[in-house]
C-alpha atoms as a PDB file:
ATOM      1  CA  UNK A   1      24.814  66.639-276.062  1.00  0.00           C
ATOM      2  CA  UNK A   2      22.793  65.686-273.115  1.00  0.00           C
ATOM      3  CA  UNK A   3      23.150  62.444-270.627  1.00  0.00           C
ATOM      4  CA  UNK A   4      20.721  60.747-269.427  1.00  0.00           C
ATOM      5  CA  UNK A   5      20.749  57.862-266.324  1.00  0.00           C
ATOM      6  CA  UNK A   6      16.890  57.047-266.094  1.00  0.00           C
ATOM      7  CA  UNK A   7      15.392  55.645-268.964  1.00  0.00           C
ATOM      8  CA  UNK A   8      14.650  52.051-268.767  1.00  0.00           C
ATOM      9  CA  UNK A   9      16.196  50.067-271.207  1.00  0.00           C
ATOM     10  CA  UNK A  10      18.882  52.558-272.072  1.00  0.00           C
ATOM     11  CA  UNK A  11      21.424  53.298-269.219  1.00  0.00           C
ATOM     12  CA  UNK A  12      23.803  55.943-269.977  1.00  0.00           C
ATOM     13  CA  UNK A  13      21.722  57.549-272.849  1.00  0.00           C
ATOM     14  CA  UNK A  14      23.679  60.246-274.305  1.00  0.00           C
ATOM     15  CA  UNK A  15      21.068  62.406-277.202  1.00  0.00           C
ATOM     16  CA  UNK A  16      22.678  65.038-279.779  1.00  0.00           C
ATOM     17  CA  UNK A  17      20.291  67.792-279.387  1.00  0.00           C
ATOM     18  CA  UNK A  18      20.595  69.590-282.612  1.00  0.00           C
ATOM     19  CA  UNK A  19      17.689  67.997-284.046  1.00  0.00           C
ATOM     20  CA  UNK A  20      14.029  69.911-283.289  1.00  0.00           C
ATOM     21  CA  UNK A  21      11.773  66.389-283.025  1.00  0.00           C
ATOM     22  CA  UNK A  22      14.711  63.594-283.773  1.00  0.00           C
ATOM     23  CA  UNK A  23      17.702  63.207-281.649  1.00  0.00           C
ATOM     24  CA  UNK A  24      20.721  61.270-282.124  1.00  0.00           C
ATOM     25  CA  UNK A  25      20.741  58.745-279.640  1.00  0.00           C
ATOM     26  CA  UNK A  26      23.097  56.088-278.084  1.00  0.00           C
ATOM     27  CA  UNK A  27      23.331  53.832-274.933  1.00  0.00           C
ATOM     28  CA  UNK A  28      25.401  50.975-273.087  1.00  0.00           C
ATOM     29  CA  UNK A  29      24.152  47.433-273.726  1.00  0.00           C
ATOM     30  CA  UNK A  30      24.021  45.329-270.509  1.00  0.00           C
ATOM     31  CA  UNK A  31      28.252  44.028-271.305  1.00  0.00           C
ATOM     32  CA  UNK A  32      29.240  47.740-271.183  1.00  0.00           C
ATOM     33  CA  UNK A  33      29.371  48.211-275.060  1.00  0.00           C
ATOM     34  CA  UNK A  34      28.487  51.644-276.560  1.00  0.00           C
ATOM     35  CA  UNK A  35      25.875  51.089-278.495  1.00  0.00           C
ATOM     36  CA  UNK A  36      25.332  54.173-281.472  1.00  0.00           C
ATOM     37  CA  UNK A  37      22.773  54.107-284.224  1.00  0.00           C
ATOM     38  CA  UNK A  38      19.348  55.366-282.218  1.00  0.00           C
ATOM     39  CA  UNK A  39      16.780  58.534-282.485  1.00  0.00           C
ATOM     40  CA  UNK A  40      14.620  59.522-279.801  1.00  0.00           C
ATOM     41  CA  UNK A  41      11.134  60.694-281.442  1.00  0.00           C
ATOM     42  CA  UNK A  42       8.067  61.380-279.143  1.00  0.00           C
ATOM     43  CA  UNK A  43       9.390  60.076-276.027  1.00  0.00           C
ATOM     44  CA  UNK A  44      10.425  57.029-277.749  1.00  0.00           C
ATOM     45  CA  UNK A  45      13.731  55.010-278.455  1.00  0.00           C
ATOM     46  CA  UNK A  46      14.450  53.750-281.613  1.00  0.00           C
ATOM     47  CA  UNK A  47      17.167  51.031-283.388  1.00  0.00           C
ATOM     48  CA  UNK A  48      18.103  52.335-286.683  1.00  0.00           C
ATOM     49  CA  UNK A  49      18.881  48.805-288.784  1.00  0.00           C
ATOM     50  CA  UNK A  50      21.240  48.862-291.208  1.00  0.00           C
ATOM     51  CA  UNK A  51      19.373  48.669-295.158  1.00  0.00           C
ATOM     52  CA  UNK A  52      19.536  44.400-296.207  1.00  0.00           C
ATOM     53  CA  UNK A  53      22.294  45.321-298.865  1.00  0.00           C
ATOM     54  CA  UNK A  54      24.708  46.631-296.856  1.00  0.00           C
ATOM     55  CA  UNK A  55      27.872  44.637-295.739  1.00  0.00           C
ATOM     56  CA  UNK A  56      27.002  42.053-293.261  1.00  0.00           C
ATOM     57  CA  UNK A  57      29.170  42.697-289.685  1.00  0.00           C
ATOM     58  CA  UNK A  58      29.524  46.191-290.035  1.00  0.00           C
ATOM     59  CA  UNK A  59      28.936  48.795-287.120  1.00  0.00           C
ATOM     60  CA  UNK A  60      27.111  52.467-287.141  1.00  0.00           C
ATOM     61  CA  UNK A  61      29.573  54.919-286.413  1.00  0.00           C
ATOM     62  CA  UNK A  62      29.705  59.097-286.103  1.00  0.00           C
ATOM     63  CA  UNK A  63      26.215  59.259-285.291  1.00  0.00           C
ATOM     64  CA  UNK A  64      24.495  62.980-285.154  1.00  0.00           C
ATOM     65  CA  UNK A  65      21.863  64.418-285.783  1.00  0.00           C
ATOM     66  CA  UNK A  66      19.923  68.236-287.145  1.00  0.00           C
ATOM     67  CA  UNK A  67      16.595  68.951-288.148  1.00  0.00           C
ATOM     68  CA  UNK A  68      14.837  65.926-288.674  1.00  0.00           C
ATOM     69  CA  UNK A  69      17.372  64.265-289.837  1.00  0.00           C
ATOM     70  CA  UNK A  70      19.873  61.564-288.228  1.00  0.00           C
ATOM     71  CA  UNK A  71      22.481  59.501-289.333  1.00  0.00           C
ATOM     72  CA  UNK A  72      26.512  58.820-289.906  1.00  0.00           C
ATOM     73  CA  UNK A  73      28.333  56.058-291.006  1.00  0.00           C
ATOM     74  CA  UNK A  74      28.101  52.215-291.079  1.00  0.00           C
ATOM     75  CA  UNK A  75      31.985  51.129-290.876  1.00  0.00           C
ATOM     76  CA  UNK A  76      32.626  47.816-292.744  1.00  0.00           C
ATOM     77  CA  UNK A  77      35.283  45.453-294.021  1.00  0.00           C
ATOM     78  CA  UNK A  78      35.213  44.103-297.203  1.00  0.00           C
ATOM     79  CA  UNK A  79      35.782  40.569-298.227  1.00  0.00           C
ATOM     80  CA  UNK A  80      38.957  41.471-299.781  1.00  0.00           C
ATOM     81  CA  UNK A  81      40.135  42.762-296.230  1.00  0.00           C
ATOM     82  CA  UNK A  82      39.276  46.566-296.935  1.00  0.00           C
ATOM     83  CA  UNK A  83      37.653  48.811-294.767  1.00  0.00           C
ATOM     84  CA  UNK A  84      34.591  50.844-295.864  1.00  0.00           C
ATOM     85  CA  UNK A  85      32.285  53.415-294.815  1.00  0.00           C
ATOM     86  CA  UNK A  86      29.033  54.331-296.090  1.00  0.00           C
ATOM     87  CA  UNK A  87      27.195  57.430-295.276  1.00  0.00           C
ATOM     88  CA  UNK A  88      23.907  57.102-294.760  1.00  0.00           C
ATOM     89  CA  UNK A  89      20.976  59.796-293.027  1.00  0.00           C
ATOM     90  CA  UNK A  90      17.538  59.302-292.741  1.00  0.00           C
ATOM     91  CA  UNK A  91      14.472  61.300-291.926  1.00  0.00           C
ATOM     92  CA  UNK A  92      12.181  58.908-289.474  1.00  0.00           C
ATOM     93  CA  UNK A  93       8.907  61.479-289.613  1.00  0.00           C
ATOM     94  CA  UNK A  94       9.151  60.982-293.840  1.00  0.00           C
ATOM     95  CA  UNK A  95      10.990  58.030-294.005  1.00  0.00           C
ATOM     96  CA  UNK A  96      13.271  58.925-296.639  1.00  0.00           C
ATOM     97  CA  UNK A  97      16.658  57.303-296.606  1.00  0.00           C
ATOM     98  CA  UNK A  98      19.987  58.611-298.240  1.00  0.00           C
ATOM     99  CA  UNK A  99      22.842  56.227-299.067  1.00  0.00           C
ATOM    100  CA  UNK A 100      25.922  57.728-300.221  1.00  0.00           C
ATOM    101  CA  UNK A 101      28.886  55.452-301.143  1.00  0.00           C
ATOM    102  CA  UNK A 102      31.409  57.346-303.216  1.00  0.00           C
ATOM    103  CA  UNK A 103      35.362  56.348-302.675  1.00  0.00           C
ATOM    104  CA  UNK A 104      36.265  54.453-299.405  1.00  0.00           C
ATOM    105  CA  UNK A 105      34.751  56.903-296.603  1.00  0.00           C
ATOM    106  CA  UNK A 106      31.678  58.331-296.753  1.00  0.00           C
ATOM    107  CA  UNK A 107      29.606  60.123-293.720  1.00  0.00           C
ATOM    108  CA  UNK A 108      26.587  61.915-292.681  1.00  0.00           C
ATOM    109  CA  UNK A 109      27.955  65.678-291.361  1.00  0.00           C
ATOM    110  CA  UNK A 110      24.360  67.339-290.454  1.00  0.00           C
ATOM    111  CA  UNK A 111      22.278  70.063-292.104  1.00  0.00           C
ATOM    112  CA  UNK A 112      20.841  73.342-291.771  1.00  0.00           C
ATOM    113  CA  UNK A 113      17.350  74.523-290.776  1.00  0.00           C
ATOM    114  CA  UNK A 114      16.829  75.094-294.439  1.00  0.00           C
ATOM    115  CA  UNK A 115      16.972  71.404-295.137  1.00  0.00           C
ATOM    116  CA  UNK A 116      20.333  71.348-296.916  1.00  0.00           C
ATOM    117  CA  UNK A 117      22.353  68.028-296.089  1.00  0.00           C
ATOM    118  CA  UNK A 118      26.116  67.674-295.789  1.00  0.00           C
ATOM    119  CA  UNK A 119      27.845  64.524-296.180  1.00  0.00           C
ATOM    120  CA  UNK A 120      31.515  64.363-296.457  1.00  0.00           C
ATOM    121  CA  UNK A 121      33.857  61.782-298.734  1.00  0.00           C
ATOM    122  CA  UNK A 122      37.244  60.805-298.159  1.00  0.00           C
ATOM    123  CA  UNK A 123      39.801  58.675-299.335  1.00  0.00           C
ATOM    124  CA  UNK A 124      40.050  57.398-296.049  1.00  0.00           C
ATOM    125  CA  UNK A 125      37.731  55.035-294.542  1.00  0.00           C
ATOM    126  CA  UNK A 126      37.494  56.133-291.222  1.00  0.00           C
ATOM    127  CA  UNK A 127      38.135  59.753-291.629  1.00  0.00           C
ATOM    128  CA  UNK A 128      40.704  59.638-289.674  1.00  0.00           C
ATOM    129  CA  UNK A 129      43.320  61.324-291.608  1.00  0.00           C
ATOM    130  CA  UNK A 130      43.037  65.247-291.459  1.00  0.00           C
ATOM    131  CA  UNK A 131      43.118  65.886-294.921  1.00  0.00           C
ATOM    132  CA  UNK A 132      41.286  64.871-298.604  1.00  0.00           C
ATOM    133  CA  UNK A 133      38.007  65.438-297.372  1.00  0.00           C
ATOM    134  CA  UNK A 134      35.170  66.591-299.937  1.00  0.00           C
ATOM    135  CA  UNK A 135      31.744  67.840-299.038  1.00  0.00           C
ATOM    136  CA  UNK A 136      28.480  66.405-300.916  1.00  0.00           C
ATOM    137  CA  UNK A 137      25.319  69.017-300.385  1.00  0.00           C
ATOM    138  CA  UNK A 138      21.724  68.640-301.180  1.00  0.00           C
ATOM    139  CA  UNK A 139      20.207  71.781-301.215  1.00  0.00           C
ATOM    140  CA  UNK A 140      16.733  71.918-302.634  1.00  0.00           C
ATOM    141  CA  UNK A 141      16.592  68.534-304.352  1.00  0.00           C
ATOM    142  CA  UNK A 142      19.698  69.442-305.763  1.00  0.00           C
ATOM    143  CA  UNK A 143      23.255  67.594-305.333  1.00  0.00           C
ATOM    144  CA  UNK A 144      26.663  69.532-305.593  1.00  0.00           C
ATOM    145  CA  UNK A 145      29.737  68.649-304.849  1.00  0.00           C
ATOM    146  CA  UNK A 146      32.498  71.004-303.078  1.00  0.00           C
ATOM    147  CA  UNK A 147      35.699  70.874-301.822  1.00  0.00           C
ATOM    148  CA  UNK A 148      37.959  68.021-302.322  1.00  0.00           C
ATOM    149  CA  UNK A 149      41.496  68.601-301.089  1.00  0.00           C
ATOM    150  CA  UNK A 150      41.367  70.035-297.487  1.00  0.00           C
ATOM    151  CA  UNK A 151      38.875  69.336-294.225  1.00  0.00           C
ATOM    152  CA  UNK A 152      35.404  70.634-292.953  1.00  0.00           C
ATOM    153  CA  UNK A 153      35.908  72.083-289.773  1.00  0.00           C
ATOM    154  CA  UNK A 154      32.195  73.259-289.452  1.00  0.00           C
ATOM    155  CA  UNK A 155      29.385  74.896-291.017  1.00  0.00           C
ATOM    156  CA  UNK A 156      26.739  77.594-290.127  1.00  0.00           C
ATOM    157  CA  UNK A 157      23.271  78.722-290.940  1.00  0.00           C
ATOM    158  CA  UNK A 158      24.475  81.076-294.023  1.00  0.00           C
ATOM    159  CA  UNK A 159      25.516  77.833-295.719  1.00  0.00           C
ATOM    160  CA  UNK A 160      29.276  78.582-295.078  1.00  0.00           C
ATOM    161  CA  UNK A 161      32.096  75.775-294.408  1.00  0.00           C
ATOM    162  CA  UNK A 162      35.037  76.222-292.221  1.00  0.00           C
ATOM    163  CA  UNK A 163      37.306  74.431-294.715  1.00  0.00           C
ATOM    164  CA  UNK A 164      41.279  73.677-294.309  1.00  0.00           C
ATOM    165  CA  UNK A 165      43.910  71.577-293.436  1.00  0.00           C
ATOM    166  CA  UNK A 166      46.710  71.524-290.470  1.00  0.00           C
ATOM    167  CA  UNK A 167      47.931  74.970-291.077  1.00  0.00           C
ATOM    168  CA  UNK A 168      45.099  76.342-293.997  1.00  0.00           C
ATOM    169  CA  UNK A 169      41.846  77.620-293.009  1.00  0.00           C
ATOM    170  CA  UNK A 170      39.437  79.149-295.976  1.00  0.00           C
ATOM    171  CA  UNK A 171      35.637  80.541-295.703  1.00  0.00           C
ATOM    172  CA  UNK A 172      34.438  78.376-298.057  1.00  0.00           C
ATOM    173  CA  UNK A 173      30.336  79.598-299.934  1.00  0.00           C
ATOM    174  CA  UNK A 174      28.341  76.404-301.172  1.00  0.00           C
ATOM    175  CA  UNK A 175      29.507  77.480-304.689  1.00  0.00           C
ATOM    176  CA  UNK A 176      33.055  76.691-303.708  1.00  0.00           C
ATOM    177  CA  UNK A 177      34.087  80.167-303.626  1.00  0.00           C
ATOM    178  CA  UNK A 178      36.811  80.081-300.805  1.00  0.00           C
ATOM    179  CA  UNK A 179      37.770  83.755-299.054  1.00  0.00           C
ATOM    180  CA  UNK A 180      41.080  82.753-297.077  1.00  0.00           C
ATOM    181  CA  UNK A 181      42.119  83.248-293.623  1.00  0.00           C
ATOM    182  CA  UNK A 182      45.494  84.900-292.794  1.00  0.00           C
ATOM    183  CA  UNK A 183      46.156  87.368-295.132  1.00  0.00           C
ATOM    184  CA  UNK A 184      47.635  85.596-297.772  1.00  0.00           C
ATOM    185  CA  UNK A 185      45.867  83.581-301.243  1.00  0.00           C
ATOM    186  CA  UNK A 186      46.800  80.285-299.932  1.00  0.00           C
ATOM    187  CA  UNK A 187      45.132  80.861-296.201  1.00  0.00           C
ATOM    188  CA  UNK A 188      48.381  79.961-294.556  1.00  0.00           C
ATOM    189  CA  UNK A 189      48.321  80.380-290.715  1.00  0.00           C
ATOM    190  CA  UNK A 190      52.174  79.775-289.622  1.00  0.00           C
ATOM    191  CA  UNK A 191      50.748  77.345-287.015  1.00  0.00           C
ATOM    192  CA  UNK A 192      48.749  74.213-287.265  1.00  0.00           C
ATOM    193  CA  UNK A 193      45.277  73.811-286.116  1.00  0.00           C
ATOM    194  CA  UNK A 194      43.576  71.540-283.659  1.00  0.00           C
ATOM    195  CA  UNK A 195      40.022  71.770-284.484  1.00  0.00           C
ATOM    196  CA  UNK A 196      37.673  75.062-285.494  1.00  0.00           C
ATOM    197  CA  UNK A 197      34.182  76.873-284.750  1.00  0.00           C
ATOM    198  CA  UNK A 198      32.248  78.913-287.246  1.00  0.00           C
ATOM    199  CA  UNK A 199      29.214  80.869-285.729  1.00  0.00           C
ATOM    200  CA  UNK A 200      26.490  82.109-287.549  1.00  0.00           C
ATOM    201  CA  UNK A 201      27.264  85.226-287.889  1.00  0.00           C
ATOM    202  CA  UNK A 202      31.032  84.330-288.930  1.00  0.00           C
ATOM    203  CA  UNK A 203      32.954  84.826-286.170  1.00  0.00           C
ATOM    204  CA  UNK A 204      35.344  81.723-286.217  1.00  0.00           C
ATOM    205  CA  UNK A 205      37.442  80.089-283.103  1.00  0.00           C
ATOM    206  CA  UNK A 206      40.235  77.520-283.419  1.00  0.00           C
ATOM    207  CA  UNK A 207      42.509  76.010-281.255  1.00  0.00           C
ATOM    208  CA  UNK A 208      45.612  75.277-281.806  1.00  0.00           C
ATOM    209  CA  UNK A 209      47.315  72.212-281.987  1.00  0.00           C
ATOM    210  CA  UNK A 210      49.370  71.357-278.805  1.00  0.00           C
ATOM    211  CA  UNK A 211      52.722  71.916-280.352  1.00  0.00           C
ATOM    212  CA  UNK A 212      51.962  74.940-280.820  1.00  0.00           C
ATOM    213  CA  UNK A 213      50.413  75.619-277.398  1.00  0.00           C
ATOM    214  CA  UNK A 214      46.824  74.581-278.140  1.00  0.00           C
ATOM    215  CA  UNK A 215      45.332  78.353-277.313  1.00  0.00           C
ATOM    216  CA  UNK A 216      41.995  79.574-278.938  1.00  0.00           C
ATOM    217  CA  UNK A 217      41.620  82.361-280.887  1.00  0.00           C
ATOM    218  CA  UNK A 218      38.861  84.287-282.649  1.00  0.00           C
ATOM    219  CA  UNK A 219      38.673  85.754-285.718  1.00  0.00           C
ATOM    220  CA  UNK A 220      39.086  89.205-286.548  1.00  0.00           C
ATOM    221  CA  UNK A 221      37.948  89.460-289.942  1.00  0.00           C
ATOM    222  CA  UNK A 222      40.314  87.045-292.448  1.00  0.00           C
ATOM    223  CA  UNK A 223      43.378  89.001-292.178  1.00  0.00           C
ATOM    224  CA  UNK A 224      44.092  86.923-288.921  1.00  0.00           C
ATOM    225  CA  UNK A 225      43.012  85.441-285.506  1.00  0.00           C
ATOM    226  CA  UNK A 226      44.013  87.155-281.948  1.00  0.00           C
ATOM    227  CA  UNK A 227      44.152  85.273-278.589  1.00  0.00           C
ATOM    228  CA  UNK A 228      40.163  84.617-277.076  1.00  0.00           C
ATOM    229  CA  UNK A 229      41.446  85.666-273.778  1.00  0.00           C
ATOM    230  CA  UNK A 230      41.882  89.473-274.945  1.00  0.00           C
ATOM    231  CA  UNK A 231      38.687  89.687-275.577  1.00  0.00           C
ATOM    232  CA  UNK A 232      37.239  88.568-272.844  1.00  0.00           C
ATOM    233  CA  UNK A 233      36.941  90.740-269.450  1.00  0.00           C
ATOM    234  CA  UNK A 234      36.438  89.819-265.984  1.00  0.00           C
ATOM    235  CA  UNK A 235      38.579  86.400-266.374  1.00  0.00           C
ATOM    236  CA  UNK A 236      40.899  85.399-263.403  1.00  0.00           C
ATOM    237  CA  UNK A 237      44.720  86.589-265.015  1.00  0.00           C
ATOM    238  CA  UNK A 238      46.840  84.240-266.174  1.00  0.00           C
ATOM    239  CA  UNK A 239      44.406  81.410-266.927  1.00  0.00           C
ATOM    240  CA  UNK A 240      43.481  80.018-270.321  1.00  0.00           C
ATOM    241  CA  UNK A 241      40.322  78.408-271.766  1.00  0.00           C
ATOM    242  CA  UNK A 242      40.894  74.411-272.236  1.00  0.00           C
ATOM    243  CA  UNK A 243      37.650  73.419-273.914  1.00  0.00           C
ATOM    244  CA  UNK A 244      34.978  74.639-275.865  1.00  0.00           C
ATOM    245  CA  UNK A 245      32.002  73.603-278.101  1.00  0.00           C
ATOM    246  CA  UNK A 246      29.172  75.315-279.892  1.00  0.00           C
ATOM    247  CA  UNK A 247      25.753  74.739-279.635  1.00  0.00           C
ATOM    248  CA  UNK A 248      24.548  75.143-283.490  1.00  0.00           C
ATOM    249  CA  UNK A 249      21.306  75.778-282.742  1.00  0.00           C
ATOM    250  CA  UNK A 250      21.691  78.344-280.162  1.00  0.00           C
ATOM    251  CA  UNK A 251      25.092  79.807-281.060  1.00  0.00           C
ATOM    252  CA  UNK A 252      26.115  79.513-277.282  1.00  0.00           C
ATOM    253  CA  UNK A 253      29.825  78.521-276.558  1.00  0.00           C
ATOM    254  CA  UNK A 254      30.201  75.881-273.758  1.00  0.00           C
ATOM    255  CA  UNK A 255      33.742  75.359-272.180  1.00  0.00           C
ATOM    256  CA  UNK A 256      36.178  75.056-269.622  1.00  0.00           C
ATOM    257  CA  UNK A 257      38.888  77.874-268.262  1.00  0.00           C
ATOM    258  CA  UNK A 258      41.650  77.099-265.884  1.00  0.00           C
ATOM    259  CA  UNK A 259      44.329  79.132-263.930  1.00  0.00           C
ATOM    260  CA  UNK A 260      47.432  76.659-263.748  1.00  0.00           C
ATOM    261  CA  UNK A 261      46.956  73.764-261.996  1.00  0.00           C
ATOM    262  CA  UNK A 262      43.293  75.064-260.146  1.00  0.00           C
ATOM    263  CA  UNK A 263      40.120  74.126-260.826  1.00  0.00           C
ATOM    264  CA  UNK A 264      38.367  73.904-263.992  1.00  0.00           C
ATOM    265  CA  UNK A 265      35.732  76.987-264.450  1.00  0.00           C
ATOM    266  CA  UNK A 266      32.720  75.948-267.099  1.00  0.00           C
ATOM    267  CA  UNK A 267      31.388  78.905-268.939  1.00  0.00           C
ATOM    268  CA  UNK A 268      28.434  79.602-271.547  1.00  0.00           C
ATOM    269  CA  UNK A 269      29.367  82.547-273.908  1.00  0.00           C
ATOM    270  CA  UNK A 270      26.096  83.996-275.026  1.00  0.00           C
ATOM    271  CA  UNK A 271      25.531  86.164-278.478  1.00  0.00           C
ATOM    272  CA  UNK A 272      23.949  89.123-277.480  1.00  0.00           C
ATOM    273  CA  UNK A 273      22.403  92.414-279.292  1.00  0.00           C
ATOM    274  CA  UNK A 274      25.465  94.015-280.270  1.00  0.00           C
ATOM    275  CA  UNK A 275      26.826  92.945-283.199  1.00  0.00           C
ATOM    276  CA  UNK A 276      30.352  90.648-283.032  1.00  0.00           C
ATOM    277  CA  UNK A 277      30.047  90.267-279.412  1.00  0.00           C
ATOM    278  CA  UNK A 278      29.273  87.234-276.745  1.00  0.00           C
ATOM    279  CA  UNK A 279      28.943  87.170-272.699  1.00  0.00           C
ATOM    280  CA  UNK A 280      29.703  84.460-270.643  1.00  0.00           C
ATOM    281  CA  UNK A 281      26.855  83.978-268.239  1.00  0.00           C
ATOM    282  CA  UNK A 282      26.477  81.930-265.278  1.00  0.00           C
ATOM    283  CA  UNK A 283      28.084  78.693-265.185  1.00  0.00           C
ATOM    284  CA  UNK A 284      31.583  80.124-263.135  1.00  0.00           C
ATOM    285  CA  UNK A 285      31.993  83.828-263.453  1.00  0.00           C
ATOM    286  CA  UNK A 286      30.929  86.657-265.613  1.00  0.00           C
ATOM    287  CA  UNK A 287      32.274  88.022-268.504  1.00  0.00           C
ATOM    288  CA  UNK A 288      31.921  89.968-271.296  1.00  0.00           C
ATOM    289  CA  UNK A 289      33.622  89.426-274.915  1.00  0.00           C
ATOM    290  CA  UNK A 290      34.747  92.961-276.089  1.00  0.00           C
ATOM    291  CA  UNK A 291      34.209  93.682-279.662  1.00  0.00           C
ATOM    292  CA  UNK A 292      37.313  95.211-280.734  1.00  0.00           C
ATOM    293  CA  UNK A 293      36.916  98.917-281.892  1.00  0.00           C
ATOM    294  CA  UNK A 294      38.132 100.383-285.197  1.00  0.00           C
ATOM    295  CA  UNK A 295      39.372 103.735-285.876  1.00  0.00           C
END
């Protein structure tokens, strides 16, 4: 995500960057309301209208973007009184539009550089509840759908799906093969989980949810997670990391670290040659993220 203050028209332009030509846009209109449902494409800002048969009133919503693809949700409420979502993506250098309206919430989740699309479906309307959410992929002309009962935490490159729930965390192939996390068939953690990172090569981080601390860990393998902070040398002792975020398309790791009540400390962990290991470069201190040695 990038900001931007200066283009006419648009203050406070924020763009998802994890397109390669379109970007996710949105902007404040001149009474201070966010307004979501834009692409920037050659140096130009577009309004995405919603299609003529879609529920009159309704709002865009969850807007992102990958590839050359953008798109989310258009929140609605029924006649009856219901709410609604309806995913929807479209590609603005083909033109093609996808509507997908299956059950009562429906949204655009993103892609992968080999063109497969992810939308998700849930008994819930707004997505806000944790749980019930099912994945619909296009991959090669091709619909499948996966999943069903838990959440998509993320995806990667290979095609993979960080699937779970509170305290359940799988490695879930487009097939719907799932490998779990923690050692046991069901992928039982013993603690509940806040939100979760899957890199490309893998490697997964989670944070926990604040009642139970909310520290990140990284995988090690699927027997289990350790704490980040071991892994890491060169940190100030006795801080811990309060924020993080991946950047899909360069698998760098953008956050925050704090000691107590000091300063926050941003941080880029970088992927680097050796396999299973980052370094954070730059943006506070220097570190390096040991790969933990076997044998």
């Amino acid at each position: 995500m990038i900001n931007l203050n200066t283009v006419p028209g648009h203050p406070r332009l924020s763009l998802v960057t994890q397109g390669q030509r379109v970007f996710a846009a949105d902007w404040d209109r001149p009474n201070g309301v966010r307004e979501i449902g834009g692409y920037y494409l050659d140096g130009k800002i577009t309004k995405v209208q919603p299609p003529a048969d879609y529920p009159v009133g309704g709002s865009w919503n969850a807007w992102t973007s990958y590839g050359d693809w953008v798109g989310g949700d258009h929140y609605y409420r029924a006649s009856g009184g219901a709410f609604g979502s309806i995913g929807f993506a479209m590609n603005p250098i083909t033109g093609e539009k996808i509507t997908i309206q299956s059950g009562y919430g429906n949204r655009f989740l993103g892609g992968t550089q080999k063109g497969t699309l992810i939308f998700g479906v849930s008994a819930d309307s707004s997505f806000s509840d944790l749980s019930g959410v099912g994945l619909l992929v296009r991959k090669g002309g091709q619909w499948r759908g996966i999943g069903g009962d838990l959440t998509l935490f993320d995806f990667n490159e290979k095609e993979r799906f960080l699937y779970g729930d509170r305290d359940q965390l799988f490695l879930m192939n487009i097939d719907g093969s799932r490998v779990p996390f923690g050692g046991n068939p069901f992928g039982s953690l013993g603690f509940e989980i806040q939100s979760g990172h899957l890199m490309d090569n893998d490697n997964v981080i989670i944070r926990k949810s604040d009642l139970d601390g909310g520290e990140y860990l990284i995988s090690e393998g699927t027997a289990g997670f350790v704490p980040l902070n071991s892994r890491v040398s060169g940190l100030p002792s006795g801080g811990r990391f309060e924020y993080m975020t991946v950047d899909r398309a360069t698998q760098s790791i953008y956050g925050l670290y704090r000691v107590g009540n000091g300063p926050f400390q941003s941080f880029r962990l970088d992927p680097v040659p050796e396999p299973g290991t980052l370094a954070a470069l730059g943006l506070g201190f220097a570190a390096m993220l040991r790969r933990r040695r076997k044998g």
